[in-house]
PDB file of N, CA and C in Angstrom:
ATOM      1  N   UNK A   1     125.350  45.162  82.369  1.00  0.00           N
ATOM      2  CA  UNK A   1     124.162  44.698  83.056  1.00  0.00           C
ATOM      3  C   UNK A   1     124.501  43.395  83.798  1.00  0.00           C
ATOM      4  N   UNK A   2     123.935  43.165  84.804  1.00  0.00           N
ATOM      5  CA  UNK A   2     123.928  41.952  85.577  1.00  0.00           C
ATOM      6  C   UNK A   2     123.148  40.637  85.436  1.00  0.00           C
ATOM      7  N   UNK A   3     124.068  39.764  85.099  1.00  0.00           N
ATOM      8  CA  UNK A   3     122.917  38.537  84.598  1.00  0.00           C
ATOM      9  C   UNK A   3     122.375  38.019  86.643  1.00  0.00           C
ATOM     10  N   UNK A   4     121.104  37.679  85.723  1.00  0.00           N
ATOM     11  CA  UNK A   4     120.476  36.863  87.067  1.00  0.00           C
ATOM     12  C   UNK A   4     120.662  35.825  87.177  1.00  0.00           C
ATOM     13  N   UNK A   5     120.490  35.388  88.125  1.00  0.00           N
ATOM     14  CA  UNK A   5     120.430  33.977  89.088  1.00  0.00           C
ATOM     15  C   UNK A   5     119.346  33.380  89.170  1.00  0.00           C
ATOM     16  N   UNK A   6     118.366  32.671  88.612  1.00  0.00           N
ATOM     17  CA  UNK A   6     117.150  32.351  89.605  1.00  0.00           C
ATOM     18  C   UNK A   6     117.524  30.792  89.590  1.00  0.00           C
ATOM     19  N   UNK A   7     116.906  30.164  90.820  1.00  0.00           N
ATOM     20  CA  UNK A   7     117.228  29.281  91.711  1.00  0.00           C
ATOM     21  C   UNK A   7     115.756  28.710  92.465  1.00  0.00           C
ATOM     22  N   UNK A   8     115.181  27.516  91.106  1.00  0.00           N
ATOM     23  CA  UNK A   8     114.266  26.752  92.108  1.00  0.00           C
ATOM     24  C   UNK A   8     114.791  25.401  92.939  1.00  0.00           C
ATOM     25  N   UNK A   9     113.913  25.616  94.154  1.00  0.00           N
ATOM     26  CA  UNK A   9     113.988  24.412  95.503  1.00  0.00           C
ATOM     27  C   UNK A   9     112.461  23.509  94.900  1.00  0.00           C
ATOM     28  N   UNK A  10     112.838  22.356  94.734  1.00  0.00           N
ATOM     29  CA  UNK A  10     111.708  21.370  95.213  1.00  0.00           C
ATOM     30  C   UNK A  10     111.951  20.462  96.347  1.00  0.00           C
ATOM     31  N   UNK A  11     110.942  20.366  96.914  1.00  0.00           N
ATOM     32  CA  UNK A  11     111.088  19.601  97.736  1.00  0.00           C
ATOM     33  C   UNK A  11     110.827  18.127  97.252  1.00  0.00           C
ATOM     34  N   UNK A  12     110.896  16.671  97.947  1.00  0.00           N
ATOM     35  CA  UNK A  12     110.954  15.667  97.389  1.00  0.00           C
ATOM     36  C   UNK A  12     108.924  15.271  97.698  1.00  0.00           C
ATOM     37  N   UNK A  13     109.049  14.131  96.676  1.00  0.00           N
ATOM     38  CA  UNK A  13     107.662  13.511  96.855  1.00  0.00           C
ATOM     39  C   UNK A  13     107.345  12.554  97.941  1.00  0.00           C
ATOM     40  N   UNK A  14     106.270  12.072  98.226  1.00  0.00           N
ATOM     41  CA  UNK A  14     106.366  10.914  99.325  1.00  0.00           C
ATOM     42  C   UNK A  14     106.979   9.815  98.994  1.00  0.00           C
ATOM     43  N   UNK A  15     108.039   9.657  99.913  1.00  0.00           N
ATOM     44  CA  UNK A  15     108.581   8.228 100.500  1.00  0.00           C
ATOM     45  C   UNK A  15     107.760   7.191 101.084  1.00  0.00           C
ATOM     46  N   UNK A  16     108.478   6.014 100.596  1.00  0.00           N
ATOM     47  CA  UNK A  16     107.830   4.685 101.288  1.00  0.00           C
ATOM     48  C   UNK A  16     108.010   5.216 102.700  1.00  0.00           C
ATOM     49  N   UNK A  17     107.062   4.760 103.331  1.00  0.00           N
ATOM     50  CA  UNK A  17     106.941   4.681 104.905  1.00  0.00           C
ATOM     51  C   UNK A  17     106.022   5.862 104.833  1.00  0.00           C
ATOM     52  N   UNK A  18     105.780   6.372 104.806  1.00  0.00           N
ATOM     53  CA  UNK A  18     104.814   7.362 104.753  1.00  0.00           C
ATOM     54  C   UNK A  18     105.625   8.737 105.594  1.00  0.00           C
ATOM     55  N   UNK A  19     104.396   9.225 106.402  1.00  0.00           N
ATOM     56  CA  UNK A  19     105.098  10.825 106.796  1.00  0.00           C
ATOM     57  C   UNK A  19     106.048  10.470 108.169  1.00  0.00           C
ATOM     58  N   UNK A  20     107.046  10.751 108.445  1.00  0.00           N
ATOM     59  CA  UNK A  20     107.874  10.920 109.516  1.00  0.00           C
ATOM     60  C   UNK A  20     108.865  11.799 109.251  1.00  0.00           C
ATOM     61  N   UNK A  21     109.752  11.914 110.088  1.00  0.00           N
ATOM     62  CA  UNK A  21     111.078  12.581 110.261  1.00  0.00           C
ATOM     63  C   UNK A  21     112.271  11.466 109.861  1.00  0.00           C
ATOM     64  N   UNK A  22     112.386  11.505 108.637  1.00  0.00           N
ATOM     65  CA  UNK A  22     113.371  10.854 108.362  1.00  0.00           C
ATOM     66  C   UNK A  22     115.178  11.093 108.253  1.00  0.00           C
ATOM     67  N   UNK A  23     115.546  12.274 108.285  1.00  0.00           N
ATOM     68  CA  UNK A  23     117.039  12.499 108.188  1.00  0.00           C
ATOM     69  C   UNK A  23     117.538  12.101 107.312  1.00  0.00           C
ATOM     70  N   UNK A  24     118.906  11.019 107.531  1.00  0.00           N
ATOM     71  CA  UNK A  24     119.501  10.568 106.522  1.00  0.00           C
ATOM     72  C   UNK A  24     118.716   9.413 106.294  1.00  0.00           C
ATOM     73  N   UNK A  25     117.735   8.864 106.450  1.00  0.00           N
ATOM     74  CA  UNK A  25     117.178   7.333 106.541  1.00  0.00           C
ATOM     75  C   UNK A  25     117.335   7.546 104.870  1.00  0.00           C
ATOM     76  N   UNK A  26     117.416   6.460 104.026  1.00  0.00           N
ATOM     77  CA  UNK A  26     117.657   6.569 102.648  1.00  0.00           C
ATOM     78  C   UNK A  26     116.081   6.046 101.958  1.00  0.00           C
ATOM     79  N   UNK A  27     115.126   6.419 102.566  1.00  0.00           N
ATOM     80  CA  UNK A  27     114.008   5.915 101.585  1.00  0.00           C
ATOM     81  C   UNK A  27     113.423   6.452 100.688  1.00  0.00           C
ATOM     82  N   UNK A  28     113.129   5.175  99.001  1.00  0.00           N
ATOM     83  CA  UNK A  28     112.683   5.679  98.070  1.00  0.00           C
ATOM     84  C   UNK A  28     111.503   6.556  97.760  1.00  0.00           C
ATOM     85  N   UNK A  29     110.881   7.087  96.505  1.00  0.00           N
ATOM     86  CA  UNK A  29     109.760   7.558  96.681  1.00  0.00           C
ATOM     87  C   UNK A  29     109.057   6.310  96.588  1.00  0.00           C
ATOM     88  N   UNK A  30     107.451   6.650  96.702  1.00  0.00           N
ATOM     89  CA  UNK A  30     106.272   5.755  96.528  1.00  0.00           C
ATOM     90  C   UNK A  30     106.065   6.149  95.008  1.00  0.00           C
ATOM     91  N   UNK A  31     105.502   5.597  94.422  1.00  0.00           N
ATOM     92  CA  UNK A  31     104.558   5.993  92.714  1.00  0.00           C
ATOM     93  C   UNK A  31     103.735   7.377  92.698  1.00  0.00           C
ATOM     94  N   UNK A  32     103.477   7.706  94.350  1.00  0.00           N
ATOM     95  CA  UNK A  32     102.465   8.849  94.031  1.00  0.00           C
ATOM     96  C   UNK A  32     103.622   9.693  94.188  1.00  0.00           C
ATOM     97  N   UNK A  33     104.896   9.402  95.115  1.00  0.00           N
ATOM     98  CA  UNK A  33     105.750  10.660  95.424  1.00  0.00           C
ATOM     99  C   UNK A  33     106.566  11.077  93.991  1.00  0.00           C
ATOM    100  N   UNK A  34     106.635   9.610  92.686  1.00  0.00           N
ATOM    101  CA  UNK A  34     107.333   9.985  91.601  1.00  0.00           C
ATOM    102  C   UNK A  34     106.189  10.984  90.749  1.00  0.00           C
ATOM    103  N   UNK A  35     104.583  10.473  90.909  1.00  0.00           N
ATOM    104  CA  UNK A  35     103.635  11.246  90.116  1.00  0.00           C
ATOM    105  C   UNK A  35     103.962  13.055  90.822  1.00  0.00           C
ATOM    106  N   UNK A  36     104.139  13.564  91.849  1.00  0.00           N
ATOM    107  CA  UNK A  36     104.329  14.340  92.614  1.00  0.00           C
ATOM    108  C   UNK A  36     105.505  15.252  92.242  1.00  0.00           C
ATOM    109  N   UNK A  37     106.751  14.793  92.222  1.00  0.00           N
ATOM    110  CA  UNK A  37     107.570  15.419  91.371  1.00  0.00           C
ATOM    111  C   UNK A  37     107.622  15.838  89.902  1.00  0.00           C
ATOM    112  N   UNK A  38     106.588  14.418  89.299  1.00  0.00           N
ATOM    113  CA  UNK A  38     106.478  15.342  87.695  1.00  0.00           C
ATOM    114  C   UNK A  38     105.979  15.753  87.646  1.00  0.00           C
ATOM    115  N   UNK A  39     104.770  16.233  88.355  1.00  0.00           N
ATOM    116  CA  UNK A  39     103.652  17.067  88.695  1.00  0.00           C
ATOM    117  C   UNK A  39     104.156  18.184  88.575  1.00  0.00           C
ATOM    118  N   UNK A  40     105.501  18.422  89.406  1.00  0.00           N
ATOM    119  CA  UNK A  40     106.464  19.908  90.296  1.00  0.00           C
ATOM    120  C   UNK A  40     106.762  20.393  89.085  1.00  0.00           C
ATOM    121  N   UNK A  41     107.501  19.566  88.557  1.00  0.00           N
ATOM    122  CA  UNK A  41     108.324  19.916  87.532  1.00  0.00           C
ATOM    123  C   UNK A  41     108.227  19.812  85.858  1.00  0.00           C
ATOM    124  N   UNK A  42     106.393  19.684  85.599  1.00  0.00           N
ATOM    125  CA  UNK A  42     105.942  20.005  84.302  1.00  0.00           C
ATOM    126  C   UNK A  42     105.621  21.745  84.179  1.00  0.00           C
ATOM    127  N   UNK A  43     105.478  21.773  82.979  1.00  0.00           N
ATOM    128  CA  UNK A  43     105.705  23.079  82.300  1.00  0.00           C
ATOM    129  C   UNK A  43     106.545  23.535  82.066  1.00  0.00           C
ATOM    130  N   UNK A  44     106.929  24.586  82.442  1.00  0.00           N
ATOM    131  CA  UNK A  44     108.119  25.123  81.534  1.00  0.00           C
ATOM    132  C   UNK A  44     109.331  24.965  82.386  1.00  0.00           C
ATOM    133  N   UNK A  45     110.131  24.526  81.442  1.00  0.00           N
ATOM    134  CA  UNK A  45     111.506  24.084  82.707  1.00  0.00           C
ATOM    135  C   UNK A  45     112.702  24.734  82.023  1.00  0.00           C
ATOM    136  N   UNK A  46     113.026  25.953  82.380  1.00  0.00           N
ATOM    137  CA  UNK A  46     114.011  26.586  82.018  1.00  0.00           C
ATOM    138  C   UNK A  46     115.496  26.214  82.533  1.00  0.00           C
ATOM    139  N   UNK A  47     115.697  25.567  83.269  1.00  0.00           N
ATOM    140  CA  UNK A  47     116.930  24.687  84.192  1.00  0.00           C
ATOM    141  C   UNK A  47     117.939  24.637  83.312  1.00  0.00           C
ATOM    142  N   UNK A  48     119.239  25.186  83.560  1.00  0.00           N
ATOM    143  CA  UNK A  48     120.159  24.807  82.943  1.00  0.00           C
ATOM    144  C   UNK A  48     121.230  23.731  83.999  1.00  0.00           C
ATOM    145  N   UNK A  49     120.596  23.866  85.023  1.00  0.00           N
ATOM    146  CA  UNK A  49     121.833  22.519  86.060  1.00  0.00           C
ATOM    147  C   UNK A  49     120.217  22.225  86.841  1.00  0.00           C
ATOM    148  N   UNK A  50     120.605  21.325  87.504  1.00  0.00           N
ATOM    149  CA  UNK A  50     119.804  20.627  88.539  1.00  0.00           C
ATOM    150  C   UNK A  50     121.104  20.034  89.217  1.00  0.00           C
ATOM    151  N   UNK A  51     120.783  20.154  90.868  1.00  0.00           N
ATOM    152  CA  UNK A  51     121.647  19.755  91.869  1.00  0.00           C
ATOM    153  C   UNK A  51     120.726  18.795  92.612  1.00  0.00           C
ATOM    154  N   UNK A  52     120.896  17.781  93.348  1.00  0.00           N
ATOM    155  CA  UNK A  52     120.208  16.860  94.346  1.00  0.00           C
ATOM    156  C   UNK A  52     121.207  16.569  95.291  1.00  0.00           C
ATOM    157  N   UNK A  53     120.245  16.664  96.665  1.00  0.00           N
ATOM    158  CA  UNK A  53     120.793  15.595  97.804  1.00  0.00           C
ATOM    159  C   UNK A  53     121.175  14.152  97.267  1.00  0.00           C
ATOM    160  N   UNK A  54     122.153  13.666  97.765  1.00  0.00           N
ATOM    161  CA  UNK A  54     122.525  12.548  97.287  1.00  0.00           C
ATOM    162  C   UNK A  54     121.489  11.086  97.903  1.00  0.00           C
ATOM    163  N   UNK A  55     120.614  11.536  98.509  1.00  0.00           N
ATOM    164  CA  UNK A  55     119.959  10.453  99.087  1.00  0.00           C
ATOM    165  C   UNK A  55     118.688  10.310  97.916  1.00  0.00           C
ATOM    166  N   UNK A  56     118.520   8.999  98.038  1.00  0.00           N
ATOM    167  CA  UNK A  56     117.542   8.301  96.844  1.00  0.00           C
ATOM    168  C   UNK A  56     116.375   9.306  96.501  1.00  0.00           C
ATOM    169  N   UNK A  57     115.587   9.465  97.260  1.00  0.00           N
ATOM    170  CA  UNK A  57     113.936  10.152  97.462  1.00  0.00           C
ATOM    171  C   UNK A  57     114.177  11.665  96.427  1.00  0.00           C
ATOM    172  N   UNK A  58     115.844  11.720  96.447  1.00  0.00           N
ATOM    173  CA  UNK A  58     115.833  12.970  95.952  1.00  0.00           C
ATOM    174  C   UNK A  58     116.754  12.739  94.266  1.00  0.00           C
ATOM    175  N   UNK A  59     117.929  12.281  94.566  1.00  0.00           N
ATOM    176  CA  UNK A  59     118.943  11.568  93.298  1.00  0.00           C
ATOM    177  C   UNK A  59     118.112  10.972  92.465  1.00  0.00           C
ATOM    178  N   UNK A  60     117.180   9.874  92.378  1.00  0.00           N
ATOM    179  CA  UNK A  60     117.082   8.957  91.890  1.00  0.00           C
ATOM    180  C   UNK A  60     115.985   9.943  90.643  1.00  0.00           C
ATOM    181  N   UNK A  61     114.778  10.405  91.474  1.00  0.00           N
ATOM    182  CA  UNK A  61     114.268  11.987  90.820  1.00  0.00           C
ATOM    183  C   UNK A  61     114.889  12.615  89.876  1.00  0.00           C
ATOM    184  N   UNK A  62     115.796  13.449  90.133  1.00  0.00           N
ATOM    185  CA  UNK A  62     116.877  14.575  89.905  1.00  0.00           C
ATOM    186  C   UNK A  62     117.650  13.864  88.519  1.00  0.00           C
ATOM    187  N   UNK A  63     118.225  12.803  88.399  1.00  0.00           N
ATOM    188  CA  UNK A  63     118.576  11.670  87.336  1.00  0.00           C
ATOM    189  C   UNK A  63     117.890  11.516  86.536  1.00  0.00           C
ATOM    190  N   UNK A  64     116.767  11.436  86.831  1.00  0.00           N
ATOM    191  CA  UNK A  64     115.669  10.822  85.476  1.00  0.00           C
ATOM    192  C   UNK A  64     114.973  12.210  85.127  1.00  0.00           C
ATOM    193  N   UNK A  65     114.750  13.294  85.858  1.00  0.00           N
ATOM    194  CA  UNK A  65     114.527  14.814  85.426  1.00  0.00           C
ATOM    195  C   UNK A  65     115.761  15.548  84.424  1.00  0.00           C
ATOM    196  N   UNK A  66     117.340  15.343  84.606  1.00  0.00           N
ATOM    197  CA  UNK A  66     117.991  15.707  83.704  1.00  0.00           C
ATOM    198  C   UNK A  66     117.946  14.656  82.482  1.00  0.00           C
ATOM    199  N   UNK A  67     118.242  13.846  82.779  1.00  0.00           N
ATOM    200  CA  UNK A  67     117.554  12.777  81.498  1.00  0.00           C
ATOM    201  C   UNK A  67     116.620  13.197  80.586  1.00  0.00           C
ATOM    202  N   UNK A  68     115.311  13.640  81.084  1.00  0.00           N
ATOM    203  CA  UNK A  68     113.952  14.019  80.374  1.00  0.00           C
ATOM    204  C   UNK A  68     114.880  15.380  79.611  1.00  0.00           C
ATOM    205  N   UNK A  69     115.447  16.059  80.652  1.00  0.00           N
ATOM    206  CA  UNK A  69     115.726  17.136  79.707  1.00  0.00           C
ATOM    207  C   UNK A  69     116.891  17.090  78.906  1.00  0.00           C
ATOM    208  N   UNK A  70     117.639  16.289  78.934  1.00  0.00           N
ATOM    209  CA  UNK A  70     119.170  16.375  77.827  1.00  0.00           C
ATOM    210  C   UNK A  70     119.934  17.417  78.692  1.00  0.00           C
ATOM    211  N   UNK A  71     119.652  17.482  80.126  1.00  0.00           N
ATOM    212  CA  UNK A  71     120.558  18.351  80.811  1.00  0.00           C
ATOM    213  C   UNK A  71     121.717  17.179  81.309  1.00  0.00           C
ATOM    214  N   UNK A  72     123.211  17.807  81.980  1.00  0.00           N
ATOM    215  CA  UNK A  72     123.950  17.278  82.007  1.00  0.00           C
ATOM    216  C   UNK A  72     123.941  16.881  83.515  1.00  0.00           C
ATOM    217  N   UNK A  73     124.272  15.860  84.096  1.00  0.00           N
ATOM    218  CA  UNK A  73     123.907  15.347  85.533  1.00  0.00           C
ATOM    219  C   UNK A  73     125.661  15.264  86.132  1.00  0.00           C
ATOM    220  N   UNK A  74     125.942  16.048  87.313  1.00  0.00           N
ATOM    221  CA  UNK A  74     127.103  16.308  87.593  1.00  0.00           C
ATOM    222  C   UNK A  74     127.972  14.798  88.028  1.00  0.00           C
TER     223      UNK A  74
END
């Protein structure tokens, strides 16, 4: 039998500066964009890896989410 793959995307919470097109600009979240991600990512969290963009809005997240879980951060 074939083991599966499943593969969630979050997207990040709001950044300081509010809404624009930011690219690589490196800005953090705001408090509501960190409430926003734990928001995403309560209930059941079956995750055995978590991957992040290396830019803050997303790393800094992604770090303190494997943390919560005793998952291993690459």
């Amino acid at each position: 039998m074939k083991q599966k793959t499943l593969i969630d995307l979050l997207r990040h919470g709001q950044p300081l500066g509010g809404r624009m097109y930011r690219g690589k600009q490196d800005d953090p979240l705001t408090e509501e964009g960190w409430d926003q991600m734990w928001h995403a990512a309560s209930g059941e969290t079956p995750w055995q890896q978590v991957i992040s963009s290396p830019l803050r809005r997303c790393r800094e997240f992604a770090e303190a989410l494997t943390e919560k879980l005793e998952s291993p951060w690459p």
